[in-house]
Protein backbone atom coordinates (compact mmCIF):
# COMPACT_ATOMS: atom_id res chain seq x y z
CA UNK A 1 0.00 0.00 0.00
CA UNK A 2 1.09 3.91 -0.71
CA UNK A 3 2.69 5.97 2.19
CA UNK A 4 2.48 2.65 4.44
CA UNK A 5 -1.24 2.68 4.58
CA UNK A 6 -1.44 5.89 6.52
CA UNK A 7 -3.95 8.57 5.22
CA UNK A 8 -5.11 11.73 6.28
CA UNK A 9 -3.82 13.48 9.61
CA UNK A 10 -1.60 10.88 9.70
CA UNK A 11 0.34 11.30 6.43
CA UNK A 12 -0.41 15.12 6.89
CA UNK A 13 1.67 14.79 10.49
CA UNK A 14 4.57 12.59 8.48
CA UNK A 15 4.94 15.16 5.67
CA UNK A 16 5.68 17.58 7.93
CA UNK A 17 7.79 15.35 10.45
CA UNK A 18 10.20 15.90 7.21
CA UNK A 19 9.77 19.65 6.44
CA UNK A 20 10.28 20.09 10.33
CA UNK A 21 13.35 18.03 10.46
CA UNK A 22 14.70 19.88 7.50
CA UNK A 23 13.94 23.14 9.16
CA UNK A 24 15.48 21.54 12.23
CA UNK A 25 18.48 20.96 10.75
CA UNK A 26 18.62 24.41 9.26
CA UNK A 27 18.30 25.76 13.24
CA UNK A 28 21.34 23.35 13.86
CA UNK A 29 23.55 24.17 11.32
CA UNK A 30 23.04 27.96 12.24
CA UNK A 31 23.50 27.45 15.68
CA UNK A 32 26.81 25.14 16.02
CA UNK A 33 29.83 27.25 14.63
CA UNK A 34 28.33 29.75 17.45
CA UNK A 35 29.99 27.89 20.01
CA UNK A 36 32.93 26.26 17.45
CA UNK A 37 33.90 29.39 16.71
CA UNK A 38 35.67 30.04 20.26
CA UNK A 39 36.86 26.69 20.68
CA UNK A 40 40.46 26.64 21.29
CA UNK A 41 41.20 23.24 19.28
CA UNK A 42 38.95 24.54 16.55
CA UNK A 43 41.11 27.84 16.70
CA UNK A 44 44.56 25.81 16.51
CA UNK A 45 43.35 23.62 13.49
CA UNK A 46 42.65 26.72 11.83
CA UNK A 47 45.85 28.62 12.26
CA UNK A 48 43.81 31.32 14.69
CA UNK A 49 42.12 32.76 12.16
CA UNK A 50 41.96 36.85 12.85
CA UNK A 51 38.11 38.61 12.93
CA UNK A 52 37.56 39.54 9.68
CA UNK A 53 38.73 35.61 8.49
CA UNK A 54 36.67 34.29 11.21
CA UNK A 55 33.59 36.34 9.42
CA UNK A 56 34.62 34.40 6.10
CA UNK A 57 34.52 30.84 7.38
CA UNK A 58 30.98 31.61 8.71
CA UNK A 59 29.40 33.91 6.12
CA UNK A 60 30.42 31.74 3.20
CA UNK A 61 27.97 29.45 4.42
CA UNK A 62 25.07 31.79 3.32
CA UNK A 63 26.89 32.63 0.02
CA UNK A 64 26.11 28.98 -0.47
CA UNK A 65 22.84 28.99 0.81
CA UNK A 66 21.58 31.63 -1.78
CA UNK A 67 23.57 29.34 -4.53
CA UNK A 68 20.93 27.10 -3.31
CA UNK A 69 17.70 29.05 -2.95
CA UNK A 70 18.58 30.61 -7.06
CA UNK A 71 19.47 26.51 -8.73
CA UNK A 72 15.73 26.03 -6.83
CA UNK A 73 14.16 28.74 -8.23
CA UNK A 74 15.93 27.96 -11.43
CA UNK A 75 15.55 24.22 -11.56
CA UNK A 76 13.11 23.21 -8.64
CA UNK A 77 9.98 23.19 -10.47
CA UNK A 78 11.15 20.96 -13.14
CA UNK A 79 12.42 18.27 -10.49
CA UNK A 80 9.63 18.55 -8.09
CA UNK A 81 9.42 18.76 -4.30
CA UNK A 82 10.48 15.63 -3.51
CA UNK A 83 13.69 15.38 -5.37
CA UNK A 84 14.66 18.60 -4.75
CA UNK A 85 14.66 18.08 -1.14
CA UNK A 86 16.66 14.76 -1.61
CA UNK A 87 19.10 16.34 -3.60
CA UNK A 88 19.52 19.11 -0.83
CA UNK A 89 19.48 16.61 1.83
CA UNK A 90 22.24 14.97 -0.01
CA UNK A 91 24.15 17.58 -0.96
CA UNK A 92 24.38 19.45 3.00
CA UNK A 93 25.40 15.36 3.92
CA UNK A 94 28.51 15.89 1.58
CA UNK A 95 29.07 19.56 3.69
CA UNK A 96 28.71 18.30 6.88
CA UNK A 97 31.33 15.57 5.97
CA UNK A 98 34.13 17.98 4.27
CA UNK A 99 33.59 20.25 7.66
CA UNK A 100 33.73 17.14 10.35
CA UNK A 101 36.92 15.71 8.23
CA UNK A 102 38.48 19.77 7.58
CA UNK A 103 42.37 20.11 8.61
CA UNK A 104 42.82 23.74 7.23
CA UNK A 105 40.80 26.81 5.98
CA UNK A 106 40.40 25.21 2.63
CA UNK A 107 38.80 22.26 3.43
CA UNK A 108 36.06 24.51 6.37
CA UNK A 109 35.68 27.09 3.39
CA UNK A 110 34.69 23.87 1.26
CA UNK A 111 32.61 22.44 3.62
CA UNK A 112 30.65 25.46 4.36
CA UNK A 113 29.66 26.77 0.98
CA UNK A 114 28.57 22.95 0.19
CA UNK A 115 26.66 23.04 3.41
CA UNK A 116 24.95 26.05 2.53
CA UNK A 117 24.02 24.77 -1.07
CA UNK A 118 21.93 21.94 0.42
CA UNK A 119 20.66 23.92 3.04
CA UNK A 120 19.67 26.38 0.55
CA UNK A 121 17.47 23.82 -1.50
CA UNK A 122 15.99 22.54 1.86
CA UNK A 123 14.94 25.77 2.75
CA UNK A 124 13.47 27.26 -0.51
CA UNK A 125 11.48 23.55 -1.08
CA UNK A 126 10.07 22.47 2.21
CA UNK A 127 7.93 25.30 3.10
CA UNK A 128 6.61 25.02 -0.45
CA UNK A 129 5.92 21.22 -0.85
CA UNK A 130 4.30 21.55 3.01
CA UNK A 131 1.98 24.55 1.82
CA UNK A 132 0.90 22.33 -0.80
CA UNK A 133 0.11 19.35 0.30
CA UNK A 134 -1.13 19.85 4.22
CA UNK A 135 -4.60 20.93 4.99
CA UNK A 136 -4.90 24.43 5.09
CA UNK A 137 -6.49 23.60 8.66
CA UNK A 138 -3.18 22.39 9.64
CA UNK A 139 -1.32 24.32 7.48
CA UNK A 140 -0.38 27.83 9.21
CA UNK A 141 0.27 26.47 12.71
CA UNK A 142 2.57 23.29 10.95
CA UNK A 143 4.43 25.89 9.54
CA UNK A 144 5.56 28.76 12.12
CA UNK A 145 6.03 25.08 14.34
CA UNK A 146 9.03 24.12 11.55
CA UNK A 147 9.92 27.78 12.68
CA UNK A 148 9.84 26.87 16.16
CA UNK A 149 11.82 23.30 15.65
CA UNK A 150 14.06 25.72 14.08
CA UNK A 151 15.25 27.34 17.15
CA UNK A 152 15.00 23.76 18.58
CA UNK A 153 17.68 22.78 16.54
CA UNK A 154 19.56 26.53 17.42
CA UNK A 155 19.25 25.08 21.01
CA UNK A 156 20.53 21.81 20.36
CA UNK A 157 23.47 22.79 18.69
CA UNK A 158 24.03 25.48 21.91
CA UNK A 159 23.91 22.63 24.28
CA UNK A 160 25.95 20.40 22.26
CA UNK A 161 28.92 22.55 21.88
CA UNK A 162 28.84 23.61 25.35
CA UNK A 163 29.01 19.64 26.46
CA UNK A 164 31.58 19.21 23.88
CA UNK A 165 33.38 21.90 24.99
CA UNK A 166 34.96 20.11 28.45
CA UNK A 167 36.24 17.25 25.62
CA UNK A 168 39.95 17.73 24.69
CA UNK A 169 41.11 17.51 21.47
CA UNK A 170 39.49 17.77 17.80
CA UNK A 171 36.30 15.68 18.69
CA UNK A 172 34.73 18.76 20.83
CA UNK A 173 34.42 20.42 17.70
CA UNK A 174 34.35 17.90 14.69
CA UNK A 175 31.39 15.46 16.63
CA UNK A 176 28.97 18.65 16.71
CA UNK A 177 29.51 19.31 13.02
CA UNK A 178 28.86 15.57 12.48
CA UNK A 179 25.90 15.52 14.83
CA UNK A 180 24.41 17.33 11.27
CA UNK A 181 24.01 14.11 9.79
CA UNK A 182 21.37 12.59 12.26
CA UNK A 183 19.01 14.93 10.85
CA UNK A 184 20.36 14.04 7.17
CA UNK A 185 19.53 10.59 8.03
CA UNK A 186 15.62 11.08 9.65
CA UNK A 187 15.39 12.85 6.07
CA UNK A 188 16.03 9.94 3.79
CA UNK A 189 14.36 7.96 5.67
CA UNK A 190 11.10 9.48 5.26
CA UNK A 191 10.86 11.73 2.10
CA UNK A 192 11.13 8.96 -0.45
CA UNK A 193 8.45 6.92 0.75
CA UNK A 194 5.61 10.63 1.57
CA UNK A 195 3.30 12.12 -1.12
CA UNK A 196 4.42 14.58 -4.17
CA UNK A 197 2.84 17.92 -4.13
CA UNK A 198 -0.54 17.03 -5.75
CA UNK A 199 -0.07 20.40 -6.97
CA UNK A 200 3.21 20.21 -8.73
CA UNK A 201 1.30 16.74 -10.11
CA UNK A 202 -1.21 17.86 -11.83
CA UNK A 203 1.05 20.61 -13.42
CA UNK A 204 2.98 18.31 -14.83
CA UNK A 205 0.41 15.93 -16.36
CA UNK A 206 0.48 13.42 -13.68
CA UNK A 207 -3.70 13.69 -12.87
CA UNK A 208 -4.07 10.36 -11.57
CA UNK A 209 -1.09 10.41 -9.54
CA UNK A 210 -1.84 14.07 -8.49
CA UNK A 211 -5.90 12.93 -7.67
CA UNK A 212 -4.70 9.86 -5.61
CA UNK A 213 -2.63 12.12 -3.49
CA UNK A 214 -5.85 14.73 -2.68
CA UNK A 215 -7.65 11.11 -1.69
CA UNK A 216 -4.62 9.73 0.35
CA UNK A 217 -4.10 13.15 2.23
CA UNK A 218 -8.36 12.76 3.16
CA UNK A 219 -9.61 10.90 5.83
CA UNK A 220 -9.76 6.86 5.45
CA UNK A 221 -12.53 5.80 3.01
CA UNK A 222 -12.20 8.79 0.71
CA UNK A 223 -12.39 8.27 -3.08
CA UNK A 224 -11.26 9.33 -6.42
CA UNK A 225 -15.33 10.44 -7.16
CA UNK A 226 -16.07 12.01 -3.98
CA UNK A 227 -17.13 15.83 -4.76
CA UNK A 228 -14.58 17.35 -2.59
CA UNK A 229 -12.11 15.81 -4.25
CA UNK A 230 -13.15 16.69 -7.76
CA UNK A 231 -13.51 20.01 -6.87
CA UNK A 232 -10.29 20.07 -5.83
CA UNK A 233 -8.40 18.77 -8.46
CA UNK A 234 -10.83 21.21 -10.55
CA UNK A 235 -9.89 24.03 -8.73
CA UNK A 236 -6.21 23.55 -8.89
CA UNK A 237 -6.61 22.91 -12.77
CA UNK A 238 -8.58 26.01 -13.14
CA UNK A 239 -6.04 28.08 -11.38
CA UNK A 240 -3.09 26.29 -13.24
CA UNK A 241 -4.71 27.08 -16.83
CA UNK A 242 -5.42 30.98 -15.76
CA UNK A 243 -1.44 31.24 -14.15
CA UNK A 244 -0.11 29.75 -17.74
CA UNK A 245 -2.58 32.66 -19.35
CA UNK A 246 -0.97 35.22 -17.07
CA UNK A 247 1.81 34.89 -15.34
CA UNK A 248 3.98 37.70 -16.83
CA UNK A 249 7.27 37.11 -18.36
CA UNK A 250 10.59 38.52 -16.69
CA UNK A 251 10.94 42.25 -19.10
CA UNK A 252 7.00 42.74 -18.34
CA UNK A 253 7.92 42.22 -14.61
CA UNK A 254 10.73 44.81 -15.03
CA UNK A 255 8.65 46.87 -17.02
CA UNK A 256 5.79 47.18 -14.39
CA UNK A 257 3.50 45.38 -16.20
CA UNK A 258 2.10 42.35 -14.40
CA UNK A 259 -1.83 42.72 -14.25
CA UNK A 260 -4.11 44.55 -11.42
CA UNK A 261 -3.02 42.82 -8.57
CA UNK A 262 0.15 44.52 -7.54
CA UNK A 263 2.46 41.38 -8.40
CA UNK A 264 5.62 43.25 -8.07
CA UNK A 265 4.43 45.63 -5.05
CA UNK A 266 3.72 42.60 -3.36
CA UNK A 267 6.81 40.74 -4.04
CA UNK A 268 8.79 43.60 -2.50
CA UNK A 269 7.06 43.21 0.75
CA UNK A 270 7.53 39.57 1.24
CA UNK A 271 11.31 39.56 0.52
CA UNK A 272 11.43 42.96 2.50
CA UNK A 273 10.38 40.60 5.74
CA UNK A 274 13.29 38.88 5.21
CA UNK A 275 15.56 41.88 4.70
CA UNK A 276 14.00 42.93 7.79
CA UNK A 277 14.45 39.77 9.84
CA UNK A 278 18.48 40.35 9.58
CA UNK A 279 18.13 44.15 9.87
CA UNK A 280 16.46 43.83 13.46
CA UNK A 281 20.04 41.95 14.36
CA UNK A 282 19.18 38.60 15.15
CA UNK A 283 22.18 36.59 13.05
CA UNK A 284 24.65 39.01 15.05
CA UNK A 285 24.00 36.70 18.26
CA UNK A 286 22.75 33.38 16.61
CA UNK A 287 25.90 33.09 14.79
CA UNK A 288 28.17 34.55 17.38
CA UNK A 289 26.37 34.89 21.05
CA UNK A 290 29.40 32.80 22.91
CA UNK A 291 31.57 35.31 20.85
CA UNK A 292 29.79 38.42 22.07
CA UNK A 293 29.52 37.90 25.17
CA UNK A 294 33.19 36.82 25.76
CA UNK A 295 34.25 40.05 23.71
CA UNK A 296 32.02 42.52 24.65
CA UNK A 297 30.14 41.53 27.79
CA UNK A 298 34.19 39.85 29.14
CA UNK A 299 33.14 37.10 30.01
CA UNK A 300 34.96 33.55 30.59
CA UNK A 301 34.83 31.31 27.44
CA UNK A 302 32.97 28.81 29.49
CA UNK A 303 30.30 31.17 31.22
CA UNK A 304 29.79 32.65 27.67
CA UNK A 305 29.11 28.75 26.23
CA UNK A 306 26.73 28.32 28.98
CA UNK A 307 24.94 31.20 29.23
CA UNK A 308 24.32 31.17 25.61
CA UNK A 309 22.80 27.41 25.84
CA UNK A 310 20.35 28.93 28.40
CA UNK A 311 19.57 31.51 26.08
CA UNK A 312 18.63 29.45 23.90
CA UNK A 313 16.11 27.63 26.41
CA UNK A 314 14.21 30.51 27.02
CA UNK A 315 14.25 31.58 23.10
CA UNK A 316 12.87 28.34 22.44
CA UNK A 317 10.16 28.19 24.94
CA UNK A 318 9.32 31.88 24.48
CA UNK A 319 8.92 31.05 20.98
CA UNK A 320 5.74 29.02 21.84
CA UNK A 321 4.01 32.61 22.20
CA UNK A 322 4.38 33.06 18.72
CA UNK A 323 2.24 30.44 17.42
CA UNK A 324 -0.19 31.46 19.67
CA UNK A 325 -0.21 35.10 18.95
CA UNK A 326 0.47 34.65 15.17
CA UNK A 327 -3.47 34.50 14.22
CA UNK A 328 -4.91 36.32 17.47
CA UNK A 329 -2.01 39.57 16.80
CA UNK A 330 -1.78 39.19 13.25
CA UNK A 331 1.54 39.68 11.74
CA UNK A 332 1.93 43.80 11.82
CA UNK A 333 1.48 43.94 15.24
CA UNK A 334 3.70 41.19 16.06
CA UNK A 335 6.34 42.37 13.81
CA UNK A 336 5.85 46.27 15.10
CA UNK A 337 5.69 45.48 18.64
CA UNK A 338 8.67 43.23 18.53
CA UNK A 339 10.54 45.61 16.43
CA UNK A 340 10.36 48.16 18.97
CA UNK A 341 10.83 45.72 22.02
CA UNK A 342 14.25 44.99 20.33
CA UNK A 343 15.60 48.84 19.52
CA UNK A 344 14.76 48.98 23.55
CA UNK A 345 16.85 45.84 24.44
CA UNK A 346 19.56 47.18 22.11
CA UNK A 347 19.48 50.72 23.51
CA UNK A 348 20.30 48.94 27.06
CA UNK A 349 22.83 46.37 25.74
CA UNK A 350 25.03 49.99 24.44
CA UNK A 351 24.50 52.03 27.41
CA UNK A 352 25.49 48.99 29.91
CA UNK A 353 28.42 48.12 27.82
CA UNK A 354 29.80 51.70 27.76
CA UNK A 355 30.00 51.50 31.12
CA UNK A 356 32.49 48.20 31.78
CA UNK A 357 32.52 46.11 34.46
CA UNK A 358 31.25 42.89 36.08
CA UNK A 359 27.57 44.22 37.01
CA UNK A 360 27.28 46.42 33.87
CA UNK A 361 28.58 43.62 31.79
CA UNK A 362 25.30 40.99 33.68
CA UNK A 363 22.84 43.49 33.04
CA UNK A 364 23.64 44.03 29.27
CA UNK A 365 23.20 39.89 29.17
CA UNK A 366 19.95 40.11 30.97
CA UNK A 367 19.06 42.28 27.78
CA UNK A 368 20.42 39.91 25.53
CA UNK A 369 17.89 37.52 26.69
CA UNK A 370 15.42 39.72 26.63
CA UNK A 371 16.08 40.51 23.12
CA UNK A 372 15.84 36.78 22.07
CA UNK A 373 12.04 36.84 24.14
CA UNK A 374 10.95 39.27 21.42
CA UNK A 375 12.09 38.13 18.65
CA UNK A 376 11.12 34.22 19.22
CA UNK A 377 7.57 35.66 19.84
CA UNK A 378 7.85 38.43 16.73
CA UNK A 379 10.06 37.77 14.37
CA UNK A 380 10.94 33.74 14.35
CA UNK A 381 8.04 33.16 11.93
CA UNK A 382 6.22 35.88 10.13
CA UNK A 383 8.87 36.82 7.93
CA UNK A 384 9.18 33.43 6.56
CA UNK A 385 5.17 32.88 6.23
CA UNK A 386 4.69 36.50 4.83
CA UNK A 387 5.59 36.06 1.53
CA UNK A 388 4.08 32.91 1.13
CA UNK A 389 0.70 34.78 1.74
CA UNK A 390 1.47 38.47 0.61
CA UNK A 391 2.41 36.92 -2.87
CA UNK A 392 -0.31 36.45 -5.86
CA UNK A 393 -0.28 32.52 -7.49
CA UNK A 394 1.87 33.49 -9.85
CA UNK A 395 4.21 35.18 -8.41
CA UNK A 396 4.39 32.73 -5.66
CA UNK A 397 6.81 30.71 -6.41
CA UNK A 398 9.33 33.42 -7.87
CA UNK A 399 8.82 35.16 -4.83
CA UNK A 400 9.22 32.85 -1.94
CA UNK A 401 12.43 32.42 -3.58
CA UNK A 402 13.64 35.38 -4.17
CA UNK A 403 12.52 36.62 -0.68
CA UNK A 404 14.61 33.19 0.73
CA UNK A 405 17.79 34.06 -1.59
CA UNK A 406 17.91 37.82 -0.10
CA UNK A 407 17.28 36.75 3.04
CA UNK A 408 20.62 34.58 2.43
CA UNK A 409 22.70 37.59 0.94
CA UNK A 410 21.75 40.08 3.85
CA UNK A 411 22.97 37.02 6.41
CA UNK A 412 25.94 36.86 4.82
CA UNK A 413 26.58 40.39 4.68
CA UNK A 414 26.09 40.73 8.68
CA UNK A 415 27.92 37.40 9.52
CA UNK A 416 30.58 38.84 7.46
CA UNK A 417 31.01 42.41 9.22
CA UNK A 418 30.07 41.22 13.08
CA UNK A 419 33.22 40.02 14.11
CA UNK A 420 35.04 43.27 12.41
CA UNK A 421 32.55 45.30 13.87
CA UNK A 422 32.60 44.38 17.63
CA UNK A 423 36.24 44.95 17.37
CA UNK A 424 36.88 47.97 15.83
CA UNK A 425 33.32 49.69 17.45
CA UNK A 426 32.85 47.98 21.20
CA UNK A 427 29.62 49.26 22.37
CA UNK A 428 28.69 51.70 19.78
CA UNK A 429 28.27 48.13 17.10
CA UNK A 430 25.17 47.61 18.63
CA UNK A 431 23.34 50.88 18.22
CA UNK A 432 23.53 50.43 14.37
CA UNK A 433 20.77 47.39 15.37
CA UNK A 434 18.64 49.66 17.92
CA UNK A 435 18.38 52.32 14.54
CA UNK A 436 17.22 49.54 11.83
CA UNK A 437 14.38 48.11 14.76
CA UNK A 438 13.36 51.58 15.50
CA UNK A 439 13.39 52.50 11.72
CA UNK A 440 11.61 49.25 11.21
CA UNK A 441 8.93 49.87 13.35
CA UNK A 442 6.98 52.76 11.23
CA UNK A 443 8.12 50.83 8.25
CA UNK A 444 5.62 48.38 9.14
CA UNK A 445 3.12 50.70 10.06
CA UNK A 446 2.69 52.05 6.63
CA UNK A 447 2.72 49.49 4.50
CA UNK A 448 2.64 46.54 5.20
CA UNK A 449 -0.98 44.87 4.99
CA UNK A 450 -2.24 42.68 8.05
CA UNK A 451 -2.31 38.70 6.18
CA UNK A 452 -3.85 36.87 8.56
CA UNK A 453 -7.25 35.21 9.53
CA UNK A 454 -7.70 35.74 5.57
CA UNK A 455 -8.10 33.70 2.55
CA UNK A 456 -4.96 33.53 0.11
CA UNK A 457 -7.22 35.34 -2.48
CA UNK A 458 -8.47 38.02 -0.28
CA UNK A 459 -5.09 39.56 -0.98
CA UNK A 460 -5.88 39.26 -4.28
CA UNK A 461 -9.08 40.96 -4.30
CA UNK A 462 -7.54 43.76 -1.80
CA UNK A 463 -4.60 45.18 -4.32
CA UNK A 464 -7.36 44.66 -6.96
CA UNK A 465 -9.87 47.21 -5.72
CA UNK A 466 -7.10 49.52 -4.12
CA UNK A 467 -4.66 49.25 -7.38
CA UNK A 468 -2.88 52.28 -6.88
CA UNK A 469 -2.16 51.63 -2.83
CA UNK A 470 0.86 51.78 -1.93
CA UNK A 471 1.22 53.12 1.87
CA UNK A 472 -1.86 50.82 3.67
CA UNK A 473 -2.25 52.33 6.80
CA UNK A 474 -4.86 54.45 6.06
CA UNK A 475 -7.22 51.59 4.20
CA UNK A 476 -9.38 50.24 7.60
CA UNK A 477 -9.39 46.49 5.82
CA UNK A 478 -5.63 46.31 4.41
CA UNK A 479 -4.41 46.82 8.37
CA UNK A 480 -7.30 45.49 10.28
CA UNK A 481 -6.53 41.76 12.44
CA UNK A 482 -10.02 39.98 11.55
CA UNK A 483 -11.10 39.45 8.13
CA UNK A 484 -13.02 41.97 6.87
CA UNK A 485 -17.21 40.85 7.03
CA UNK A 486 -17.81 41.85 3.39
CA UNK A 487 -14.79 39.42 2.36
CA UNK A 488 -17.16 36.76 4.29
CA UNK A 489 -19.36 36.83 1.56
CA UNK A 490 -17.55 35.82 -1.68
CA UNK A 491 -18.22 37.54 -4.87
CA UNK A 492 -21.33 35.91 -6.33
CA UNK A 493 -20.42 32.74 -8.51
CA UNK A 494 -22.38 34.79 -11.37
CA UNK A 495 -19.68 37.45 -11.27
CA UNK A 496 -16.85 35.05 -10.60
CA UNK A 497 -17.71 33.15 -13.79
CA UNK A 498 -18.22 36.53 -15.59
CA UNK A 499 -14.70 37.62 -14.83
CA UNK A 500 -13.30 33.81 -15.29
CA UNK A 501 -15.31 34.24 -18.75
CA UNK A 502 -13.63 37.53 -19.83
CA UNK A 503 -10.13 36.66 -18.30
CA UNK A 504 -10.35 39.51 -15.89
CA UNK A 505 -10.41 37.08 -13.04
CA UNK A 506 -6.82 36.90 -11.27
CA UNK A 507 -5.18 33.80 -10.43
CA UNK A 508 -5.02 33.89 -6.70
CA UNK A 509 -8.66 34.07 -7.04
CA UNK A 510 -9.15 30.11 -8.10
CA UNK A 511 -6.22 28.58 -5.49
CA UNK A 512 -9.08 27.30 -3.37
CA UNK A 513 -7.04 24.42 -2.49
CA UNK A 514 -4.86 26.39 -0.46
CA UNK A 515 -7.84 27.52 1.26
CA UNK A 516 -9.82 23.99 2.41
């Protein structure tokens, strides 16, 4: 039998038991050079490598990852979800492996950009074959919960390193790196045997294959000639034949001219959330937190280790918050509130580490921590599920991965300066972050639209009847948390099959599936 037998929740749970594990692994892999990075046998291996080399060794990792997220958007739809994600798994296996076995700069510098490839193609695929195949009931909360098992894995590889740490010789630093491939393994293990997006199916001429899926991800006892599913597979088919009709080539994208739905205004704001993520400062302590606080804070390389494993406890656990808050909040207030939470912490990390000394030094930690609180409740997840919903069908795709590739470049441009700037600014580095989270803040404010408790095409239907909006805040529905009421009653199916008649009907308007 298919899939083991399983169908419905069941397989819905096991698909994302993969996309969480690969998301996992993503928290892991961005977590353990953290505390490799100030290991002393680490340091020997690699000839003590100055700041500014020490920046290389770690940001080259992202320079791989957006090699990754581009051969995805380049390539990914012609493999599929599945092999994609095989070939990423694969690929970060062969990364993890160069960077376990590394004697010399080379051989790291190898390891990491190979890493990063893989990770890139996890990344850019998994949140994409998830949104299409799980149940749009489970869909939103699966998805900021791969967020969460994200800074699970950030945790993991804290704790790790810190054990590791009382270990002499090469294994407290090559075992954590290898550690990568336990999550490699859970991987293969599972994807082969789950579902294809029944999406990506029927796109590709595979309707019986793509129409058993819909009835395998169903409840036991569902068939092929149930309505549901026929409406389904109608639906997708409808909105696959009107994103062929439209879906503007590259020069009309340049040009501007991409329909009524602002495409391109739209695509902006989801790959601005991920500019934004970086901007509010987060990589500068997930990449380097046992680093700062050695450096800045002065404290002892082993107090740093462990206070930077407990931070990432309570990031973890605060993180929970956000999945509660992400529908109740919505995703403006959760980014605008945290923003400004953050420009506080930062504002109190600079003044306490102007001062010097022991109890200046504990309080700017305490802040530290506190920064991680608002960020695992504000920031962890939105700006990875904005663009999925800000984004019109058929831009979707080209914009979840452009928005994951620039996400990638501004990571490696702040791994790359962090090490250079805490030397050569002390104190003062950190009020460059405090500026971009207060900047941030009205940012948000004007225009971004509010995406949740809506339907995908509400968006749609939003930048359709507002086609020149550009700032939102004014616009009572763009900003508002609860759907508006008139979206409660959908156009009439009269007028929907008018506009589907006369073409005038957008393509986010038909993805129903993402909706049921």
């Amino acid at each position: 039998m298919p899939y083991f037998g399983m169908t419905g929740t069941q397989l819905n749970v096991w698909v994302s038991v993969a996309c969480i594990t690969a998301m996992t692994l993503f928290g892991y892999d961005q977590g353990v050079f953290g505390g490799i990075i100030v290991t002393e046998d680490f340091l020997r291996e690699m000839g003590y490598p100055d700041p500014s080399l020490q920046g290389t060794i770690v940001s080259l990792y992202d320079i791989g990852c957006f090699a990754g997220a581009m051969a995805t958007f380049a390539f990914g739809e012609q493999f599929g979800r599945k092999k994609s994600l095989i070939a990423g798994v694969i690929v970060m296996s062969i990364g993890a492996v160069l960077q376990t076995a590394a004697d010399g700069v080379p051989m790291m510098i190898a390891g990491r950009l190979v890493a990063g490839l893989g990770n890139g193609v996890n990344t850019s695929t998994s949140p994409v074959w998830q949104s299409e195949t799980i149940k749009a009931s489970l869909r939103g909360k699966l998805i900021v919960l791969g967020m969460i098992m994200n800074i699970g894995g950030f945790s993991l590889s804290s704790w790790m390193t810190y054990g590791f740490s009382f270990l002499p010789g090469s294994i407290s630093w090559r075992f954590p790196i290898a550690f990568q491939l336990v999550f490699s393994i859970i991987m293969l293990a599972t994807i082969p045997w789950l579902p294809e997006s029944p999406r990506w199916l029927l796109a590709h001429g595979y309707e019986k294959e793509g129409v058993d899926v819909l009835v395998a991800l169903e409840a036991a006892g569902t068939t092929a000639d149930d309505k549901f599913i026929i409406q389904q597979k109608e639906t997708i088919l409808e909105a696959l034949r009107i994103e062929r009709e439209q879906r503007p080539a590259f020069k009309d994208i340049l040009a501007g001219r991409t329909g009524n739905t602002g495409m391109v205004k739209r695509m902006i704001l989801g790959i601005g959330t991920q500019w934004m993520q970086q901007l509010v400062g987060i990589n500068v302590t997930s990449y380097y937190l046992p680093l700062v606080l050695e450096d800045s804070v002065g404290l002892s390389n082993n107090m740093a280790r462990l206070l930077a494993a407990c931070n990432s406890v309570s990031y973890l656990v605060f993180s929970f918050a956000g999945l509660h808050l992400i529908e109740r909040a919505g995703r403006r207030k959760l980014m605008m509130y945290g923003a400004a939470g953050q420009a506080v912490c930062y504002i109190f990390i600079s003044a306490f580490l102007s001062q010097g000394g022991q109890s200046f030094g504990a309080a700017a930690t305490a802040f530290f921590f506190l920064y991680y609180v608002f960020f695992g409740i504000c920031w962890q997840g939105v700006p990875w599920l904005y663009p999925v919903e800000i984004n019109s069908l058929s831009m979707r795709t080209m914009g979840a991965a452009l928005a994951t590739g620039s996400n990638w470049i501004a990571n490696f441009v702040i791994v790359q300066t962090t090490p250079i700037g805490i030397e050569s600014l002390g104190w003062r580095f950190y009020l460059i972050w405090m500026s971009f989270n207060a900047i941030l803040v009205p940012v948000i404010y004007v225009f971004y639209p509010e995406t949740s408790n809506r339907q995908l095409e509400d968006i749609d239907r939003l930048y359709r009847e507002n086609q020149g909006m550009v700032m939102v805040f004014r616009n009572k529905e763009a900003i508002q948390t609860q759907r508006p009421e008139r979206y409660e009653s959908p156009e009439g199916s009269g007028e929907l099959k008018k506009r589907r008649d006369t073409k005038e009907i957008d393509v986010g308007s038909v993805e129903h599936i993402e909706n049921m």
